[in-house]
Each structure stands twice: as structure tokens, then as C-alpha cells.
C-alpha atoms as a PDB file:
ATOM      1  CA  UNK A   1       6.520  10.222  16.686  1.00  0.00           C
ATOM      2  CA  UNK A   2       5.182   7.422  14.445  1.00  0.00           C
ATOM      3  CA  UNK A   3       2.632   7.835  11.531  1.00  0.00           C
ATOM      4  CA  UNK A   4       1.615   5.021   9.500  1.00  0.00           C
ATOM      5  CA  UNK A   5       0.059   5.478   6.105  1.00  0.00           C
ATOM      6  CA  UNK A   6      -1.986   3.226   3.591  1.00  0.00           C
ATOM      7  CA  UNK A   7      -1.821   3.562   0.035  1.00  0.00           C
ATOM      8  CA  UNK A   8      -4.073   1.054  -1.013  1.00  0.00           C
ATOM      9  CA  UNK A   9      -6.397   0.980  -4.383  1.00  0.00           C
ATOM     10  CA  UNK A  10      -7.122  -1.279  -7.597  1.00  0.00           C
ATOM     11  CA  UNK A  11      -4.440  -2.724  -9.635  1.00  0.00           C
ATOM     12  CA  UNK A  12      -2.136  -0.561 -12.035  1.00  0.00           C
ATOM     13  CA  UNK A  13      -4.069   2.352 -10.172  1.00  0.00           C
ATOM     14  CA  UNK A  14      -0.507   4.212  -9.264  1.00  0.00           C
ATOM     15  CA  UNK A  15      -0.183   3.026  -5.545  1.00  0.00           C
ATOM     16  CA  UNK A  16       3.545   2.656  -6.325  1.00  0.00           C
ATOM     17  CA  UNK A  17       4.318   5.331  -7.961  1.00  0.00           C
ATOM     18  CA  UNK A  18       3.062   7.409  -5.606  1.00  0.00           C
ATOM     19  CA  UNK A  19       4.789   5.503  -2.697  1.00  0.00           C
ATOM     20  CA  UNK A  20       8.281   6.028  -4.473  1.00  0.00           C
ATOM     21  CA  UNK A  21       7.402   9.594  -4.827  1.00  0.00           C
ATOM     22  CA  UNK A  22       6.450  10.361  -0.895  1.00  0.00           C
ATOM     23  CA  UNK A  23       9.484   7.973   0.594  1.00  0.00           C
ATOM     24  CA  UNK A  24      12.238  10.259  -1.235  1.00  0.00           C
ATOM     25  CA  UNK A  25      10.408  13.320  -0.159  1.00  0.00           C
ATOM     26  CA  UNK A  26       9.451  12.431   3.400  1.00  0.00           C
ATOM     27  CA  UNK A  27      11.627  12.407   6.637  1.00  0.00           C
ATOM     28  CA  UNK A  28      13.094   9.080   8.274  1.00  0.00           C
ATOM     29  CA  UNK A  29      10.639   7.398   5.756  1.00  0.00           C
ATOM     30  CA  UNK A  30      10.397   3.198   5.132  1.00  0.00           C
ATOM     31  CA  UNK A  31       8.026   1.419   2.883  1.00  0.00           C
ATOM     32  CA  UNK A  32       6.563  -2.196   3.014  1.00  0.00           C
ATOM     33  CA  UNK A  33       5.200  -3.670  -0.125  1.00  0.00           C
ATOM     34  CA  UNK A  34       2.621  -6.184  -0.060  1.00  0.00           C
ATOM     35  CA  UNK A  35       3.550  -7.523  -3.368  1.00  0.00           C
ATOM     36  CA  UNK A  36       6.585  -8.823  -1.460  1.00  0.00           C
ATOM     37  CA  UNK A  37       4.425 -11.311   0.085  1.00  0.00           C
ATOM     38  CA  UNK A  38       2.698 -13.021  -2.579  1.00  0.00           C
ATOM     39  CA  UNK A  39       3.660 -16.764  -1.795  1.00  0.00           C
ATOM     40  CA  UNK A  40       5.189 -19.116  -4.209  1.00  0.00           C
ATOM     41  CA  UNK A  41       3.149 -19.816  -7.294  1.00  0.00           C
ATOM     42  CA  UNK A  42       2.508 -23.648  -6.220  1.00  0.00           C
ATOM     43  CA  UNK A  43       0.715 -22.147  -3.176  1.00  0.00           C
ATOM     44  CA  UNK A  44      -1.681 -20.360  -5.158  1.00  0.00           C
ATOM     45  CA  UNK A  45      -4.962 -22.293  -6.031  1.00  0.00           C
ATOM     46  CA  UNK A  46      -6.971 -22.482  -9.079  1.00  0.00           C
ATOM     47  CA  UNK A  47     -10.647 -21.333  -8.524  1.00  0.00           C
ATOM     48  CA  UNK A  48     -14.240 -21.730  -9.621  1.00  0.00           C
ATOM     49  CA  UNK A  49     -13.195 -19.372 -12.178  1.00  0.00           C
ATOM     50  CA  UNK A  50     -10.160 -21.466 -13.840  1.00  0.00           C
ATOM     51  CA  UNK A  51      -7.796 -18.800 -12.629  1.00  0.00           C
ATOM     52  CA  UNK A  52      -4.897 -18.911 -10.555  1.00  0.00           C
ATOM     53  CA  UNK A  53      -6.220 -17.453  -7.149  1.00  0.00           C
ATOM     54  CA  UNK A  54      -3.457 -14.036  -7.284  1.00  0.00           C
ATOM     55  CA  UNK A  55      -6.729 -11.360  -6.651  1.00  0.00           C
ATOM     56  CA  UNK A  56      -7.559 -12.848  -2.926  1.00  0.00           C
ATOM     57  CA  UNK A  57      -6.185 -12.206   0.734  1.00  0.00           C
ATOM     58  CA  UNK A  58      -5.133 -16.089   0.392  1.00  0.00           C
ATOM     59  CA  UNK A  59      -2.418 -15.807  -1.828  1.00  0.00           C
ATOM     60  CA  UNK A  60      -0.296 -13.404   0.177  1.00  0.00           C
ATOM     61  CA  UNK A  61       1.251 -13.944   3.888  1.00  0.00           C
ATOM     62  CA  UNK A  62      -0.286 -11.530   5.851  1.00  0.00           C
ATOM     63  CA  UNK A  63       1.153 -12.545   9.068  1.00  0.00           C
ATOM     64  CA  UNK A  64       4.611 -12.196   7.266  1.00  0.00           C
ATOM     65  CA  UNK A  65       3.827  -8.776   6.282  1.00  0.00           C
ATOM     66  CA  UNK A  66       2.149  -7.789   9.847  1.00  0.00           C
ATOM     67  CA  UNK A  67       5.022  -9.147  11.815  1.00  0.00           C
ATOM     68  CA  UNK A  68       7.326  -6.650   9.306  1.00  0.00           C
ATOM     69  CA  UNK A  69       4.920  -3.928  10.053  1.00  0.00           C
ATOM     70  CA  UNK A  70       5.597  -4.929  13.704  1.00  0.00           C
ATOM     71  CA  UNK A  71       8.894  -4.872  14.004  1.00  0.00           C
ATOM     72  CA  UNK A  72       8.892  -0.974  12.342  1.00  0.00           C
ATOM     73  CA  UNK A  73       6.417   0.024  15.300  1.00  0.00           C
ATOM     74  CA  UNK A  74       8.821  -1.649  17.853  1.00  0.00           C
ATOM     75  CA  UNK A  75      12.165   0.100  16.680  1.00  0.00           C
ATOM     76  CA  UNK A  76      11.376   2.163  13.349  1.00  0.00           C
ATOM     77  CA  UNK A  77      15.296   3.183  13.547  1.00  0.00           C
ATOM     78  CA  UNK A  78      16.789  -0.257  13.561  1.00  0.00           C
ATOM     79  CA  UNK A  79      14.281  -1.365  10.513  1.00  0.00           C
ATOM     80  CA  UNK A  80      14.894   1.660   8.132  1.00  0.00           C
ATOM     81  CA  UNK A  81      18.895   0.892   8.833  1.00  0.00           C
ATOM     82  CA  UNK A  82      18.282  -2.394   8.102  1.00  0.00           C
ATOM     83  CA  UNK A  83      16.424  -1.570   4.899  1.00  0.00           C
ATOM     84  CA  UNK A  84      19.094   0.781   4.034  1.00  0.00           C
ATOM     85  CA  UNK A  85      17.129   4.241   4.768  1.00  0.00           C
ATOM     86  CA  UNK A  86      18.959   7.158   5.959  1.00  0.00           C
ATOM     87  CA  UNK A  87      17.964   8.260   9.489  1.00  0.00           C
ATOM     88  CA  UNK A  88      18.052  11.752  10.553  1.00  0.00           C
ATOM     89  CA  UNK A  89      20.411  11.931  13.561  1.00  0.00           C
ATOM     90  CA  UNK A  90      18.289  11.905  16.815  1.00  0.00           C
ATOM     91  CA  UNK A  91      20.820  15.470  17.472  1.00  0.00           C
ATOM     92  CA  UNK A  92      19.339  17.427  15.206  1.00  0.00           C
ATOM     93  CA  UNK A  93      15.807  17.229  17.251  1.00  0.00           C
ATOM     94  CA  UNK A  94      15.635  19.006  20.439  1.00  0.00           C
ATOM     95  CA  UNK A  95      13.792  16.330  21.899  1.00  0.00           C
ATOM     96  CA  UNK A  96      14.653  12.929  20.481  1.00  0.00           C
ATOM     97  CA  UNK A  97      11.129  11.350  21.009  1.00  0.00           C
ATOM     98  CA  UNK A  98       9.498  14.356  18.724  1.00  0.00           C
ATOM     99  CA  UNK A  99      11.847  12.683  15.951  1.00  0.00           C
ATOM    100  CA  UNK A 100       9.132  11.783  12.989  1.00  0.00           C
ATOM    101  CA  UNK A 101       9.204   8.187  11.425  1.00  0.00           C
ATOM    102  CA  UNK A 102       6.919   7.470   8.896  1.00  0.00           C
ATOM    103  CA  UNK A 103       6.094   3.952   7.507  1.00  0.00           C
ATOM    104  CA  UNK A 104       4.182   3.679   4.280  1.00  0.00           C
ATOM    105  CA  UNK A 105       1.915   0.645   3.685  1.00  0.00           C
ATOM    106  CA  UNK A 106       1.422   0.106   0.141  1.00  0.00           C
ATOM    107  CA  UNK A 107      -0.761  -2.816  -1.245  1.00  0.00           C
ATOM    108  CA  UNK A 108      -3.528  -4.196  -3.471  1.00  0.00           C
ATOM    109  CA  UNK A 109      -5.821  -5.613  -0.691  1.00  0.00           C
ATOM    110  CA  UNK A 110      -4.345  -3.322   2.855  1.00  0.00           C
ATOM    111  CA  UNK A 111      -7.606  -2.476   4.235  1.00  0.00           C
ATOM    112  CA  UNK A 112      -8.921  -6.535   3.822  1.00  0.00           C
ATOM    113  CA  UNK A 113      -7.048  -7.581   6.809  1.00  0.00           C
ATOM    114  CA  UNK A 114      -8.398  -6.778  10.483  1.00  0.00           C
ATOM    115  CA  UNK A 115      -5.003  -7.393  11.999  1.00  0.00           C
ATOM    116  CA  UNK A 116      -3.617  -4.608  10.200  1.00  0.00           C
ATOM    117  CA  UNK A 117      -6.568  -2.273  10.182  1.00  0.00           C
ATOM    118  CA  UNK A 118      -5.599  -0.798  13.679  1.00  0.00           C
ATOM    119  CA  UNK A 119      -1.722   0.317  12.750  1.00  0.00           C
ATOM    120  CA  UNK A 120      -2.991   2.808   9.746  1.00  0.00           C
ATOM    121  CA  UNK A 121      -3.155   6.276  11.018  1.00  0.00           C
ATOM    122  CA  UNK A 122      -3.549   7.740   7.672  1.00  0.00           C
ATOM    123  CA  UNK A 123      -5.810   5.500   4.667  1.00  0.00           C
ATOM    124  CA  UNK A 124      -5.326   6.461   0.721  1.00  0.00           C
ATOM    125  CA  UNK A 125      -7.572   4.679  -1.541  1.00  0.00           C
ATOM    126  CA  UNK A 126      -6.603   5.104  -5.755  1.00  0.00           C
ATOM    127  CA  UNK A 127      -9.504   4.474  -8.012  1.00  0.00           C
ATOM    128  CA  UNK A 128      -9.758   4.527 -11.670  1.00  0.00           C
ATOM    129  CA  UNK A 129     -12.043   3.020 -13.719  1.00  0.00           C
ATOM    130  CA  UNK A 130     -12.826  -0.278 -15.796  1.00  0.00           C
ATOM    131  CA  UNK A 131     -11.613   1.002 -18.998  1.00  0.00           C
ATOM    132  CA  UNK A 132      -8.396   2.511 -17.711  1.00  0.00           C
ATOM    133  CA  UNK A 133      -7.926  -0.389 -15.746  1.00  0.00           C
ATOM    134  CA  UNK A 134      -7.653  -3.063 -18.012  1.00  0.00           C
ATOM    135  CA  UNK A 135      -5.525  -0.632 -20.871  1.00  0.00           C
ATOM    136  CA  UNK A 136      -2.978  -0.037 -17.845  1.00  0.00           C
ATOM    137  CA  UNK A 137      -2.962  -3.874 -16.897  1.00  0.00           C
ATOM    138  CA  UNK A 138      -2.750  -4.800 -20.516  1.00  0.00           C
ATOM    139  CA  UNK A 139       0.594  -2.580 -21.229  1.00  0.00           C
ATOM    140  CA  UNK A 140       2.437  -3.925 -17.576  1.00  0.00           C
ATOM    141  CA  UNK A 141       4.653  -6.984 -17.990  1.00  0.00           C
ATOM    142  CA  UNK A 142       4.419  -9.318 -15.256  1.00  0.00           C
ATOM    143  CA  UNK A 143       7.159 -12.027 -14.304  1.00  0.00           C
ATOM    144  CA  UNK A 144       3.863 -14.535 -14.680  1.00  0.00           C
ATOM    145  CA  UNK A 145       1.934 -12.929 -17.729  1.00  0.00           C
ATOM    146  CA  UNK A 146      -1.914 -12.857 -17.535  1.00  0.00           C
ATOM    147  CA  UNK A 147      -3.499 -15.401 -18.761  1.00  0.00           C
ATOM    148  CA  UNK A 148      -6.027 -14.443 -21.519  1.00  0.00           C
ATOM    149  CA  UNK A 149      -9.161 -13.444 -19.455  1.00  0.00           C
ATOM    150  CA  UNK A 150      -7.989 -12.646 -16.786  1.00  0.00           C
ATOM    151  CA  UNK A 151      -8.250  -9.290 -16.237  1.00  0.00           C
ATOM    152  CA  UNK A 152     -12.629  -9.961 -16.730  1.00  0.00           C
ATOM    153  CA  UNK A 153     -12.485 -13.383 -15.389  1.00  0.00           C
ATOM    154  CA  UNK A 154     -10.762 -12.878 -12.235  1.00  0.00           C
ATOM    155  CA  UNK A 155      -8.872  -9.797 -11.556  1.00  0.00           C
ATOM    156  CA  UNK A 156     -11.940  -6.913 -11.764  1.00  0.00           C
ATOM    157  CA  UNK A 157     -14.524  -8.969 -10.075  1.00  0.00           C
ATOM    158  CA  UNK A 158     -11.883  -9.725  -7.143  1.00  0.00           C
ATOM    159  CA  UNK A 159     -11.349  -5.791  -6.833  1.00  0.00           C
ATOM    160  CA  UNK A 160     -15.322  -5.287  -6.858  1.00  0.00           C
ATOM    161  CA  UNK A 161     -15.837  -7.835  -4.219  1.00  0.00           C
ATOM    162  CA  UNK A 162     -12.666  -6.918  -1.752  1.00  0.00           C
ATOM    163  CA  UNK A 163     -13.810  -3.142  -2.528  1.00  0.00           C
ATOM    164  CA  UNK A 164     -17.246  -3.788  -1.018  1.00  0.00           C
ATOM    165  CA  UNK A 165     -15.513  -5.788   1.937  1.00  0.00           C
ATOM    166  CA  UNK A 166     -13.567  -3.016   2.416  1.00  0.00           C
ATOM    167  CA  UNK A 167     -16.071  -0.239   2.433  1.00  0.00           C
ATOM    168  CA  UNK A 168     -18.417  -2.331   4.359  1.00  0.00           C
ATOM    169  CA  UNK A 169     -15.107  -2.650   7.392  1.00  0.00           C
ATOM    170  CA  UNK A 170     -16.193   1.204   8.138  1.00  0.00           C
ATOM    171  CA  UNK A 171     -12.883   2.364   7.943  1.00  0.00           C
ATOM    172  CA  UNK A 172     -12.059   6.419   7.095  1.00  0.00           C
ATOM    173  CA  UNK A 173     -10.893   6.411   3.961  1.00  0.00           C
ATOM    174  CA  UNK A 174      -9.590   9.037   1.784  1.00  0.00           C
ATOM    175  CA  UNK A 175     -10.333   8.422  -2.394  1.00  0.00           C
ATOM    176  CA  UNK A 176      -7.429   9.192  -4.703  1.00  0.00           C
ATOM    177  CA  UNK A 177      -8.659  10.175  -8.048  1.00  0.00           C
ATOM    178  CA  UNK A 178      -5.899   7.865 -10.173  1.00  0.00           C
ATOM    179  CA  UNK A 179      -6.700   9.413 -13.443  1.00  0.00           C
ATOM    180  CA  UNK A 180      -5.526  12.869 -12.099  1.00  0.00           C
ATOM    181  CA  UNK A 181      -2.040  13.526 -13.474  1.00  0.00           C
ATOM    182  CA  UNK A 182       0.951  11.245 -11.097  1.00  0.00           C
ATOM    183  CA  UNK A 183       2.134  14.964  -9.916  1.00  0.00           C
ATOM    184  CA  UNK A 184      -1.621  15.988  -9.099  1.00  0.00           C
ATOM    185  CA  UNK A 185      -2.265  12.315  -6.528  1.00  0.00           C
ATOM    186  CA  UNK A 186       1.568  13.317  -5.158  1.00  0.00           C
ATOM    187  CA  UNK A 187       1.094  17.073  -4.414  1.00  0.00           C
ATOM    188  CA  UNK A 188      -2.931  16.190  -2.609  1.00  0.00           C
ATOM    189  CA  UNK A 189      -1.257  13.708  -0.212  1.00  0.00           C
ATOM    190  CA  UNK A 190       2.378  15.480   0.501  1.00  0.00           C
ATOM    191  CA  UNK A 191       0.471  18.244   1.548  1.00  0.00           C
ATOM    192  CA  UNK A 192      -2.143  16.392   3.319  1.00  0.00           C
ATOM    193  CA  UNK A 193       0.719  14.450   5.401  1.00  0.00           C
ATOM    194  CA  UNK A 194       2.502  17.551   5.839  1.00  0.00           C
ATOM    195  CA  UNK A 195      -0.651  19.256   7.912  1.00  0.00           C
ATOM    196  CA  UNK A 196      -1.502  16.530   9.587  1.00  0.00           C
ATOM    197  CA  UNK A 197       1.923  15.845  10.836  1.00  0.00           C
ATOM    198  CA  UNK A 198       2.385  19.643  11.792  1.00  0.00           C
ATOM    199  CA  UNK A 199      -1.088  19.562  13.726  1.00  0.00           C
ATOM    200  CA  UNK A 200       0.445  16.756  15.828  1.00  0.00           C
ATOM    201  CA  UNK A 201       3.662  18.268  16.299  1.00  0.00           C
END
């Protein structure tokens, strides 16, 4: 069986952290990134705002990062081996096809992207708010450091505009409450992934 979740949300919410958490805790488990598919900086353009364009579906390759998501639907064993995950043994399953792989999608702007809206059987959206947003963006150090004013200039009104794209696609999603404690976010969806995987068992 194959079950693919999306842990989407705003930036510095705790999408990561919460990825890292569920991969080392759940079966035959891989993870794509979509920060791995931001393109090169001279790709990204400068906007009405003055900012470099990072905040918009533009700046990453989304047919890059569907074609990965792909290839773990076609053969979910040959990808985790070739992303160095561990693979139960098909032996220790009765019936090899009941084997569980799991494939966690893990991004800034997932549910913004009709080709991939169709794969996600499971969708986790973190929210915190303004405040805590900007104090968490303000302590991370990016490879390119913001630029001052970016975080009101660009980055929030991006995540209010793709938000309301996003809720306006219709899609069942399931909020994360991001200022709950990391352990809190990580025991409400391990147990939410464990009953729904059971119930399909």
C-alpha cells in the first residue's frame, strides 16, 4: 500500500521538523523537500515589490519535484534505496502488496500546484501567526540572508495570497496549530496516520 502525505504551512511554521520527526518513526518512509527545488538565484526575478521573487510557485521547479514524486509512486522501493532508506523486507509481510510505503511531501507552497494536488492522500496545513512568524524568520540563518523588509514586503503577503489560492482549490485540509509544543503537532499526526493507515489495512 501507498499513502502520500502533505505537510505544507507558512514559513518557519515547523513543517520540517515535524517531517524529520514522522520519517524516523514511520515504516518504509521517504521524504521530498520542496526547498530542494528552488532554482538558481539568477532564475529568480525581482518584482513590483523590489524583492527577489523566492515567496511564488515561479521560483521552484515543480515539474522537477512532480516527476520525483512520480517516480516514488512507480517503484517506492527502488527510490527509498536510492535515497538511502531502509526497506522492510517484503518477507516479513504475509502478503507482499499489503507492505506500507509512505512518502511525505513537505513544502512551503504543496497545495498551489494542480499537478500535484491529486497524489496527496493525507493534507497537513501548520499555521502560526504574524508575530511568531516574523520572530522565527528573524532568528533562522539563510544561505541568502533576507534582505531588510522582506519578511513585510514580500514574504507575509505571498503566504496571505497563496493561502487564499489554496483554500479557494477546495482541497480537505487538516490545520496544524504551530504554536502547540513540536511534541504536541508530532503526537496529533502520528496518531492520526496511524488510524488511518490501520482503517485501510
Amino acid at each position: 500500500m501507498k499513502y502520500i502525505i502533505g505537510i505544507g504551512g507558512v514559513t518557519n511554521g515547523g513543517k520540517t521538523t515535524l517531517t524529520n520527526k514522522l520519517i524516523t518513526a514511520l515504516p518504509n518512509c521517504c521524504v521530498v523537500h520542496q526547498d530542494d527545488f528552488f532554482k538558481k538565484i539568477d532564475q529568480i526575478e525581482v518584482g513590483e515589490d523590489g524583492f527577489k521573487q523566492w515567496d511564488v510557485i515561479t521560483a521552484l521547479d515543480m515539474e522537477a519535484m512532480t516527476n520525483t514524486v512520480k517516480g516514488w509512486i512507480e517503484n517506492p522501493v527502488k527510490f527509498a534505496r536510492s535515497h538511502g532508506v531502509n526497506v522492510s523486507p517484503a518477507s516479513d509481510v504475509a502478503d507482499p502488496d499489503e507492505q506500507i510505503h509512505i512518502l511525505i511531501v513537505e513544502g512551503f507552497l504543496l497545495y498551489n500546484y494542480l499537478p500535484l494536488l491529486d497524489v496527496f492522500d493525507k493534507c497537513y496545513y501548520i499555521t502560526i501567526p504574524y508575530e511568531e512568524c516574523k520572530r522565527r524568520r528573524g532568528t533562522r540563518q539563510y544561505i541568502i540572508p533576507d534582505p531588510p523588509g522582506l519578511f513585510d514586503g514580500h514574504v507575509w503577503p505571498m503566504y496571505l495570497k497563496h493561502r487564499k489560492e489554496m483554500e479557494e482549490s477546495c482541497l480537505n485540509l487538516e490545520y496544524l496549530d504551530g504554536m502547540k509544543s513540536q511534541e504536541e503537532v508530532y503526537n496529533q499526526v502520528f496518531e492520526d496516520i496511524q488510524n488511518t493507515l490501520l482503517n485501510r489495512l
